[in-house]
N, C-alpha and C. Protein backbone atom coordinates (compact mmCIF):
# COMPACT_ATOMS: atom_id res chain seq x y z
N UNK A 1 288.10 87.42 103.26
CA UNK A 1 287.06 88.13 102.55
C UNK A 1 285.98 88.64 103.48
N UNK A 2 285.85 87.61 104.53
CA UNK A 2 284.80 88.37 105.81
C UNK A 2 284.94 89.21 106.68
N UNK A 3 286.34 89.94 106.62
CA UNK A 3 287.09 90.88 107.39
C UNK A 3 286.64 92.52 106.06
N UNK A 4 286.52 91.87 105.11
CA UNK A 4 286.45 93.01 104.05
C UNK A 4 285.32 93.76 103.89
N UNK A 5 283.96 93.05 104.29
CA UNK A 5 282.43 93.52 104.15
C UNK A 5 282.70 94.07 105.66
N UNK A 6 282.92 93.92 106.64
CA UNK A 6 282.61 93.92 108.30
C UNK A 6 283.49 95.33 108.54
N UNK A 7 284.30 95.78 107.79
CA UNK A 7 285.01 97.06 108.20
C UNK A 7 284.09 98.27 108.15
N UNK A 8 284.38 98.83 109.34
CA UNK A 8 283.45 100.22 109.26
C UNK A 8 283.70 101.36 108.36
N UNK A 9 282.76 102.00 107.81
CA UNK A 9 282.97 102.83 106.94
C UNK A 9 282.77 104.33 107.45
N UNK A 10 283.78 104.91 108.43
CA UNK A 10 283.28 105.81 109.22
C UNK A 10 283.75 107.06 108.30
N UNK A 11 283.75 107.06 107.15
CA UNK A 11 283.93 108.12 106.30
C UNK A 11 282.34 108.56 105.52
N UNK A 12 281.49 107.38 105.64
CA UNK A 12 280.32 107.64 105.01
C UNK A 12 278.81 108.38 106.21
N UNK A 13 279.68 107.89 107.15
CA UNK A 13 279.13 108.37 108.18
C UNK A 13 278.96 109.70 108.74
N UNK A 14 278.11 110.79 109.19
CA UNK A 14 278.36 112.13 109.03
C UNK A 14 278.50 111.95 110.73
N UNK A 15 279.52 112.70 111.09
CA UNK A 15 280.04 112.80 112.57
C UNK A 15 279.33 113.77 113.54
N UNK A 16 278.50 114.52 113.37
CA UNK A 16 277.56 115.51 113.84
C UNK A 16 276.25 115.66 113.07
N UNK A 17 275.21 115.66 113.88
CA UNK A 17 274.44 116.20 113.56
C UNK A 17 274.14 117.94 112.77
N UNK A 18 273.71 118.07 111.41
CA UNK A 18 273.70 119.22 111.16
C UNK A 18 272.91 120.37 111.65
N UNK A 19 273.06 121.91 111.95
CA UNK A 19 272.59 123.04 112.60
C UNK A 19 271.46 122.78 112.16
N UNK A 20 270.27 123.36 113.01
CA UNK A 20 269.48 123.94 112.26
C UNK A 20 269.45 124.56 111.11
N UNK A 21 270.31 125.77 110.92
CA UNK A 21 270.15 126.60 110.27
C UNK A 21 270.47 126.26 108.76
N UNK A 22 271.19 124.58 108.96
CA UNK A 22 271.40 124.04 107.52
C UNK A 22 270.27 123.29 106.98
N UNK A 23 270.28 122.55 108.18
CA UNK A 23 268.85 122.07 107.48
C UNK A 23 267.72 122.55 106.77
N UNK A 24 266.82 123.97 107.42
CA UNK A 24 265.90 125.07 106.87
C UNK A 24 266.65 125.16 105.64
N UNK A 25 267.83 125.89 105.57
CA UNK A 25 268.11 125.79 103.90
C UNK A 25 268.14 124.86 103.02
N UNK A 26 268.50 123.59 103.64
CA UNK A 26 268.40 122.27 102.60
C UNK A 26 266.50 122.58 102.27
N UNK A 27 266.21 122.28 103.34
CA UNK A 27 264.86 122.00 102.86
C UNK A 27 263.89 123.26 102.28
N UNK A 28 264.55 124.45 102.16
CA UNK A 28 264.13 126.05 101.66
C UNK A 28 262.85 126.21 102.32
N UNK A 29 263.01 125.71 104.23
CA UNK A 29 261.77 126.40 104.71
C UNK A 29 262.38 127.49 106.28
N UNK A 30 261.16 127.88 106.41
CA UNK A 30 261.60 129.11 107.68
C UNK A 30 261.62 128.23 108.75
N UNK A 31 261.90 129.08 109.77
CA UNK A 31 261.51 128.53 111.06
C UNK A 31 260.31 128.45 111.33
N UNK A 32 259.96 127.83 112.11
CA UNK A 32 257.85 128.01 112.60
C UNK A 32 258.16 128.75 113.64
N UNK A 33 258.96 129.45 114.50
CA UNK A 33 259.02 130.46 115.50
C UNK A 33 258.68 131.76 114.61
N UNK A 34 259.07 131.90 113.74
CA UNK A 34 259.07 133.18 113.25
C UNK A 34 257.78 133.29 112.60
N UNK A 35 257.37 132.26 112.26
CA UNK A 35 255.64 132.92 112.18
C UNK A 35 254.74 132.90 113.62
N UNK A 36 254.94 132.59 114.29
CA UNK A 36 254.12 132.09 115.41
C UNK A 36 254.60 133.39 116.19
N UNK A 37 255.19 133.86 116.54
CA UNK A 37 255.85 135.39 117.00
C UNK A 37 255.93 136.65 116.35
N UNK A 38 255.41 137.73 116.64
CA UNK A 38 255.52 138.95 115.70
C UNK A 38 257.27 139.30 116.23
N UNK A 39 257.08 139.26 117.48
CA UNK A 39 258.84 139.33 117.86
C UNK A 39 259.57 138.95 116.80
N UNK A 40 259.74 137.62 116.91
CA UNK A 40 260.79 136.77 115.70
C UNK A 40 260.37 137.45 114.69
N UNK A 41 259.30 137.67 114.02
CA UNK A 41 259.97 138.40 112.40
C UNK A 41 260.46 139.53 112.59
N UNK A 42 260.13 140.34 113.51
CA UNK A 42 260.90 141.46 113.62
C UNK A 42 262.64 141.49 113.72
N UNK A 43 262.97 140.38 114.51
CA UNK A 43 264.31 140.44 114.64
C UNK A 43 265.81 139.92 113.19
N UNK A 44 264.73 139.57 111.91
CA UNK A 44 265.56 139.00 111.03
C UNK A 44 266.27 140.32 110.39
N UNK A 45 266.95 140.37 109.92
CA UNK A 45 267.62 141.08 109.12
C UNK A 45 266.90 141.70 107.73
N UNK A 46 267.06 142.38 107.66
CA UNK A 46 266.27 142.89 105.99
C UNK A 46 267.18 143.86 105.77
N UNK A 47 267.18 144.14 104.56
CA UNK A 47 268.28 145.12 103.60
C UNK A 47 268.11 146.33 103.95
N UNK A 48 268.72 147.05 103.92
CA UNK A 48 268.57 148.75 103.53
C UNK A 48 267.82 149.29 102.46
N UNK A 49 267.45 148.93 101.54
CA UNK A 49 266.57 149.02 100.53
C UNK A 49 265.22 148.82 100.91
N UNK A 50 264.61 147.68 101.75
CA UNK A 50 263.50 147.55 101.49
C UNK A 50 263.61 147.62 103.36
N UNK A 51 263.98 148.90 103.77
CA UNK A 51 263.60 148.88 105.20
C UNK A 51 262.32 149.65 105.59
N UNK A 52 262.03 150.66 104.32
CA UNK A 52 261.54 151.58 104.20
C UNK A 52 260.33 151.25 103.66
N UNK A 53 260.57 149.93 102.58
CA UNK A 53 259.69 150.36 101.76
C UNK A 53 258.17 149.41 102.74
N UNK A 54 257.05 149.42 101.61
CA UNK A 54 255.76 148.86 102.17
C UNK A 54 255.89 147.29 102.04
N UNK A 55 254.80 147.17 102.72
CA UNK A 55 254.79 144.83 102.44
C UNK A 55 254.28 144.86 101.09
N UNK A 56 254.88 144.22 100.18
CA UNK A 56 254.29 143.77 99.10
C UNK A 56 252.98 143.17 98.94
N UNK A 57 251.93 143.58 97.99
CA UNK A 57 250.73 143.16 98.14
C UNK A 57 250.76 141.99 97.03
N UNK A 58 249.89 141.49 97.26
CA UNK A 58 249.21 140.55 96.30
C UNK A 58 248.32 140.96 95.11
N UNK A 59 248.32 141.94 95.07
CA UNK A 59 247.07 141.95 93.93
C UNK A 59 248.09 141.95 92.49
N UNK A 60 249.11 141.74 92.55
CA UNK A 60 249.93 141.57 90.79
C UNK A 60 250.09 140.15 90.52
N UNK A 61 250.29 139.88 89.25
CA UNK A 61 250.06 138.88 88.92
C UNK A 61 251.16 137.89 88.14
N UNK A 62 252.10 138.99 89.12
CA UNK A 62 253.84 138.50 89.25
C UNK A 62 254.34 138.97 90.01
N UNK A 63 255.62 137.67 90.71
CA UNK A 63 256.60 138.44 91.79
C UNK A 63 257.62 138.22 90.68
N UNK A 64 258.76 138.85 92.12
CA UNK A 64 260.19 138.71 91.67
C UNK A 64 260.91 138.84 93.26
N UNK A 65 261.06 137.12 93.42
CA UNK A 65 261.51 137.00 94.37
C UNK A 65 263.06 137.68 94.48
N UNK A 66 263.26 137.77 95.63
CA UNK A 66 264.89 138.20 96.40
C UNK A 66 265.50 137.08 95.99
N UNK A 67 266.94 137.58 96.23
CA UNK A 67 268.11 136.42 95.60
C UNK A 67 268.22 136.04 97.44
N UNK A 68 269.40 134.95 97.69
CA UNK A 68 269.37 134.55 98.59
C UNK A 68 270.03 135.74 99.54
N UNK A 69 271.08 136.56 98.78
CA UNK A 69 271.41 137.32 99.98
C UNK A 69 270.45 138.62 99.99
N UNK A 70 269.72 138.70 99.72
CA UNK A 70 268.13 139.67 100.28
C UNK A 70 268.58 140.85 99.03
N UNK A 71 268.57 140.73 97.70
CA UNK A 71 268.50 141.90 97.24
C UNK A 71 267.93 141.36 95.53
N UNK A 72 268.04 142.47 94.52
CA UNK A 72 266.96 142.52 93.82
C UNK A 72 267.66 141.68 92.46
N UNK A 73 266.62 140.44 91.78
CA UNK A 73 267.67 140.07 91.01
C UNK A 73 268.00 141.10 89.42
N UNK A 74 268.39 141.88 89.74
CA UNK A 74 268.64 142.87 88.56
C UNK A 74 270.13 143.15 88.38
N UNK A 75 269.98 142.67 87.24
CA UNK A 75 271.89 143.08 86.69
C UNK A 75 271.88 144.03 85.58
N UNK A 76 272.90 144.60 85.97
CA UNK A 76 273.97 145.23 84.17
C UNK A 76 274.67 144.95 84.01
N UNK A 77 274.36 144.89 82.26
CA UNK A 77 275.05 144.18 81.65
C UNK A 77 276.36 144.85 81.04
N UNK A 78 277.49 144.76 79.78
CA UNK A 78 277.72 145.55 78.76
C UNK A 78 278.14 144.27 78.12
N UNK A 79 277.87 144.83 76.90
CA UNK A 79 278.24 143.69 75.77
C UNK A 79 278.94 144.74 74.35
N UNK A 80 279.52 144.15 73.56
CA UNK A 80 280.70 144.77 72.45
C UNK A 80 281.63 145.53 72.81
N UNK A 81 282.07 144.86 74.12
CA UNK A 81 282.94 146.04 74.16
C UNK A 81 282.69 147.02 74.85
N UNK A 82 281.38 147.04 75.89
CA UNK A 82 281.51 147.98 76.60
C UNK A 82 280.33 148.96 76.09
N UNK A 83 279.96 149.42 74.42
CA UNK A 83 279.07 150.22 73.99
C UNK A 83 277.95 149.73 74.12
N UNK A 84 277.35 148.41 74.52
CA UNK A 84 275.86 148.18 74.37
C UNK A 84 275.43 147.98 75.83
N UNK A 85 275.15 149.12 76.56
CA UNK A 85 275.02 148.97 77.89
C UNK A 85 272.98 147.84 78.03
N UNK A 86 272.78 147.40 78.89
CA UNK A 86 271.82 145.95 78.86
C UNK A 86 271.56 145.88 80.85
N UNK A 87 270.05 146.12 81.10
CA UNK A 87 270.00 145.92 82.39
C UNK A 87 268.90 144.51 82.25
N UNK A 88 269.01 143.03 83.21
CA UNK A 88 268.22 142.11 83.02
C UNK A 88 268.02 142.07 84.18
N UNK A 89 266.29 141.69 84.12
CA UNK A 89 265.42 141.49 85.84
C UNK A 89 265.21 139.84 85.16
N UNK A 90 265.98 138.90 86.16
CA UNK A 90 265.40 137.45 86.34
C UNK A 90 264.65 137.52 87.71
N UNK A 91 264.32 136.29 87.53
CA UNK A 91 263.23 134.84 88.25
C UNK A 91 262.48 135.81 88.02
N UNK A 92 261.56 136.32 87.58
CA UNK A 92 260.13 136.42 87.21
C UNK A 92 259.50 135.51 87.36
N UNK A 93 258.21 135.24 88.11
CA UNK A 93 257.53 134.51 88.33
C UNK A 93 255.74 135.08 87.64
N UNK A 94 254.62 134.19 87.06
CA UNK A 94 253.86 134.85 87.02
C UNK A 94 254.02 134.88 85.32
N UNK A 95 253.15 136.53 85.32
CA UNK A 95 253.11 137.00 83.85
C UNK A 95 253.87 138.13 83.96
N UNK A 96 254.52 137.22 82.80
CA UNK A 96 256.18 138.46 82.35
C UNK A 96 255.38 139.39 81.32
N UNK A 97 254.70 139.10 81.02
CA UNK A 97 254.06 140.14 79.67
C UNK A 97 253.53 141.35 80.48
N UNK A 98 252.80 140.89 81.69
CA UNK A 98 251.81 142.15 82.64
C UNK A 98 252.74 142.67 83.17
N UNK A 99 253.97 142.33 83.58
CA UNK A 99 255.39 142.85 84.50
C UNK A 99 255.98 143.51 83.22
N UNK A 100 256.50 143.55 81.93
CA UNK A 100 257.03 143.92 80.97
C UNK A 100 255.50 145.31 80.88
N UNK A 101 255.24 145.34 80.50
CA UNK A 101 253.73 146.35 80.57
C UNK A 101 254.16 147.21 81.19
N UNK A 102 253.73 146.81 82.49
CA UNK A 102 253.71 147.79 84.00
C UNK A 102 255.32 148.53 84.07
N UNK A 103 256.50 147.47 83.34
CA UNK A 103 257.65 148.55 83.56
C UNK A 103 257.91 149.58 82.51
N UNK A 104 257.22 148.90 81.21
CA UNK A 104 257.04 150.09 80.36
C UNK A 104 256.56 151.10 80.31
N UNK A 105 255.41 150.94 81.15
CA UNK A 105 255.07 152.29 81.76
C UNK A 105 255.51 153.04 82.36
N UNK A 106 255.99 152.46 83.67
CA UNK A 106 257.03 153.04 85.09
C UNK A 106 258.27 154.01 84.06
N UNK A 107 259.31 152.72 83.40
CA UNK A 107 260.34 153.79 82.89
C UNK A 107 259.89 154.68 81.49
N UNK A 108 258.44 154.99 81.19
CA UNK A 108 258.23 155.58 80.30
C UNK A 108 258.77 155.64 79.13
N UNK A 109 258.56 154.11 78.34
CA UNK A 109 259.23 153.57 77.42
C UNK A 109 258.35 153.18 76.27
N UNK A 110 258.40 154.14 75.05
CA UNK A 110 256.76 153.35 74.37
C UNK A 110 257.55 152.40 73.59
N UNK A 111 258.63 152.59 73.24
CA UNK A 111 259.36 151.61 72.04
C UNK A 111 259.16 149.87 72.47
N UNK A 112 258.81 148.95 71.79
CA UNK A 112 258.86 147.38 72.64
C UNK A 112 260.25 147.00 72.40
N UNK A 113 260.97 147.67 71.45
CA UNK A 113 262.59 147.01 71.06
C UNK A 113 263.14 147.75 72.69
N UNK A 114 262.80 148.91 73.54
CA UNK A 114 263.80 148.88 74.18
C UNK A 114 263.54 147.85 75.71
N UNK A 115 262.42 146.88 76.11
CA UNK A 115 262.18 146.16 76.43
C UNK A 115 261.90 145.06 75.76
N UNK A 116 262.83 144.04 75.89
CA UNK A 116 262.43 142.44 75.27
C UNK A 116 262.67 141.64 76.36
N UNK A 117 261.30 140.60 76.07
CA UNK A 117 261.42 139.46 77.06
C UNK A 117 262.02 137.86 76.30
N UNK A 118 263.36 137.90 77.07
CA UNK A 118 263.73 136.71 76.36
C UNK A 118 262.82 135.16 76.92
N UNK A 119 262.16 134.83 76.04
CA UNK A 119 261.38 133.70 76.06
C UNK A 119 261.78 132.37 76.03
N UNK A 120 263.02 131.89 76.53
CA UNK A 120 264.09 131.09 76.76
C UNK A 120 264.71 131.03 78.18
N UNK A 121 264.45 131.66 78.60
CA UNK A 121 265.35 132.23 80.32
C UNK A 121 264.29 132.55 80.96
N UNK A 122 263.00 133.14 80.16
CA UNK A 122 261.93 134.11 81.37
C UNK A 122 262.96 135.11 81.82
N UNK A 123 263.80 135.68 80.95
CA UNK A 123 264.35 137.30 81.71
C UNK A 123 263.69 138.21 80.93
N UNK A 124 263.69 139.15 81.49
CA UNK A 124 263.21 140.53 80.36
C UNK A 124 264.51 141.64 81.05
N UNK A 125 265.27 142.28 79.54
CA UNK A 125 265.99 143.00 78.99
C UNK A 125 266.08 143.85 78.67
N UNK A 126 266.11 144.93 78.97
CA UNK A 126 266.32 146.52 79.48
C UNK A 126 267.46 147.27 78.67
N UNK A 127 267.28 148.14 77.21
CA UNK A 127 268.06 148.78 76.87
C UNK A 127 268.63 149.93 78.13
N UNK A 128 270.43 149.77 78.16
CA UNK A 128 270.69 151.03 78.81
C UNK A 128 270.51 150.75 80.68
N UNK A 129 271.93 150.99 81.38
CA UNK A 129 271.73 150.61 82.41
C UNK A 129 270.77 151.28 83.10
N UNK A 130 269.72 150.66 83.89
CA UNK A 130 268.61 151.00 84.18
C UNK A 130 268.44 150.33 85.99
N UNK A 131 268.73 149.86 86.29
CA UNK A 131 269.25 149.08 87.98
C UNK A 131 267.96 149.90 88.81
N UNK A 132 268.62 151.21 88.91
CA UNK A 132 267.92 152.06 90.00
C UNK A 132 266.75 151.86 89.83
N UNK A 133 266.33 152.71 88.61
CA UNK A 133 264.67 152.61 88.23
C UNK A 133 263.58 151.16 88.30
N UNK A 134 264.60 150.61 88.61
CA UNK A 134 263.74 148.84 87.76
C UNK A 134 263.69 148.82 89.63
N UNK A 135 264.62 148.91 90.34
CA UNK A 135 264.59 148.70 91.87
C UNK A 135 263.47 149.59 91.95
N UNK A 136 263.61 151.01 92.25
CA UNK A 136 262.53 151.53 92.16
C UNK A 136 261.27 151.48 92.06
N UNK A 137 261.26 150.48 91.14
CA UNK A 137 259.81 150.11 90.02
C UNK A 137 259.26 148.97 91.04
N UNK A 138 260.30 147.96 91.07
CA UNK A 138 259.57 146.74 92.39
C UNK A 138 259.03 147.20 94.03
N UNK A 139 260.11 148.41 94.54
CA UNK A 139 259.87 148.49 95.71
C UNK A 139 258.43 149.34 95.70
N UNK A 140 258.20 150.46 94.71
CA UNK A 140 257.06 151.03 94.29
C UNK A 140 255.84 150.40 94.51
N UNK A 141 255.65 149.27 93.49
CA UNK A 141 254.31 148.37 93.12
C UNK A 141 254.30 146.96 93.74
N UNK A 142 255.75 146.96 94.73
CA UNK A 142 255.33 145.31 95.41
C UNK A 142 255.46 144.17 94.99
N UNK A 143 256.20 144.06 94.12
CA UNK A 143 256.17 142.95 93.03
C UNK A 143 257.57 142.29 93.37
N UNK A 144 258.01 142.77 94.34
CA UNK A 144 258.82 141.48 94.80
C UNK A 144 258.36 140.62 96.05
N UNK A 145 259.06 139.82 96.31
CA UNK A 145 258.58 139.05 97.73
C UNK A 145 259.55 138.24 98.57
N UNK A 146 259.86 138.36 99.60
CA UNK A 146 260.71 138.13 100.77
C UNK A 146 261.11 136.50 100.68
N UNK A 147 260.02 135.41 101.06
CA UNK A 147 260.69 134.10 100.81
C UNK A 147 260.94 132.87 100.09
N UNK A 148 261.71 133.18 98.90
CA UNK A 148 261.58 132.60 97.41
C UNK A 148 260.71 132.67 97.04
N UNK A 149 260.21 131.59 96.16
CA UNK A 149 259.16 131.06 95.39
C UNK A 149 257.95 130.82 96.27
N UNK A 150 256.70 131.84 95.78
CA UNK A 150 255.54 132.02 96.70
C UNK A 150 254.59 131.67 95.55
N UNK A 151 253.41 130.83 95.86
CA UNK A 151 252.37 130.49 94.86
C UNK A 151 251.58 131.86 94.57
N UNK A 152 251.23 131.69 93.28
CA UNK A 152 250.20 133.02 93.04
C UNK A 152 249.03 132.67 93.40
């Protein structure tokens, strides 16, 4: 029985140390080189979409962070079959009511049925595929932001 506790358990054991680059993601932080260097931020990768566009400001009173692979979380949908075309902007952060507003304006929408914010998910729901414009609409007014979840 004292041969049974004393055996090594080299399966529980992790055989390497993990990369950097896993760790920062376990723990969802940056490097500290890349703030401490204007170099290093320059050298990360950023999308084609937002190569152009401006730094997002602060003065709104919602983001909408990037998904992990750097792009916008906006989908289309279709539902019945294909006839009820449906575009949804998640992770909204903030006030979805002032972000629902501001896009009603942008896509020049007075109706509130063709924007609804589902109040269960925090998504808001977009009659009619709409992708471009809603991209449009963030890179426009700044209302997204580069590294996840940022305090307001």
């Amino acid at each position: 029985m004292a041969s049974l506790y004393q055996t090594p358990l080299a399966f529980l054991r992790p055989r390497a140390v993990p990369r950097p680059s896993t760790i920062a993601r376990f723990l969802g932080t940056t490097r500290a080189t890349s703030s401490s260097s204007p170099s290093a931020s320059a050298s990360t990768p950023i999308s084609t979409h937002l190569a152009k566009s401006p730094v997002p400001s602060n003065s709104k009173p919602y983001r909408v962070p990037l998904t992990p692979s750097d792009c916008f979380p906006v989908y289309q949908l279709k539902q019945r079959g294909g006839n009820k075309l449906l575009t949804r902007v998640k992770n909204i952060q903030g006030d979805i009511a002032a972000f629902k507003t501001d896009l009603q304006k942008s896509l020049a929408v007075a109706d509130d049925k063709e924007v609804v914010i589902n109040q269960l998910t925090g998504h808001i729901v977009i009659k009619g595929h709409r992708k471009k414009e809603v991209t449009a609409f963030l890179v426009e007014h700044g209302a997204w932001c580069k590294e996840g979840y940022e305090l307001l």
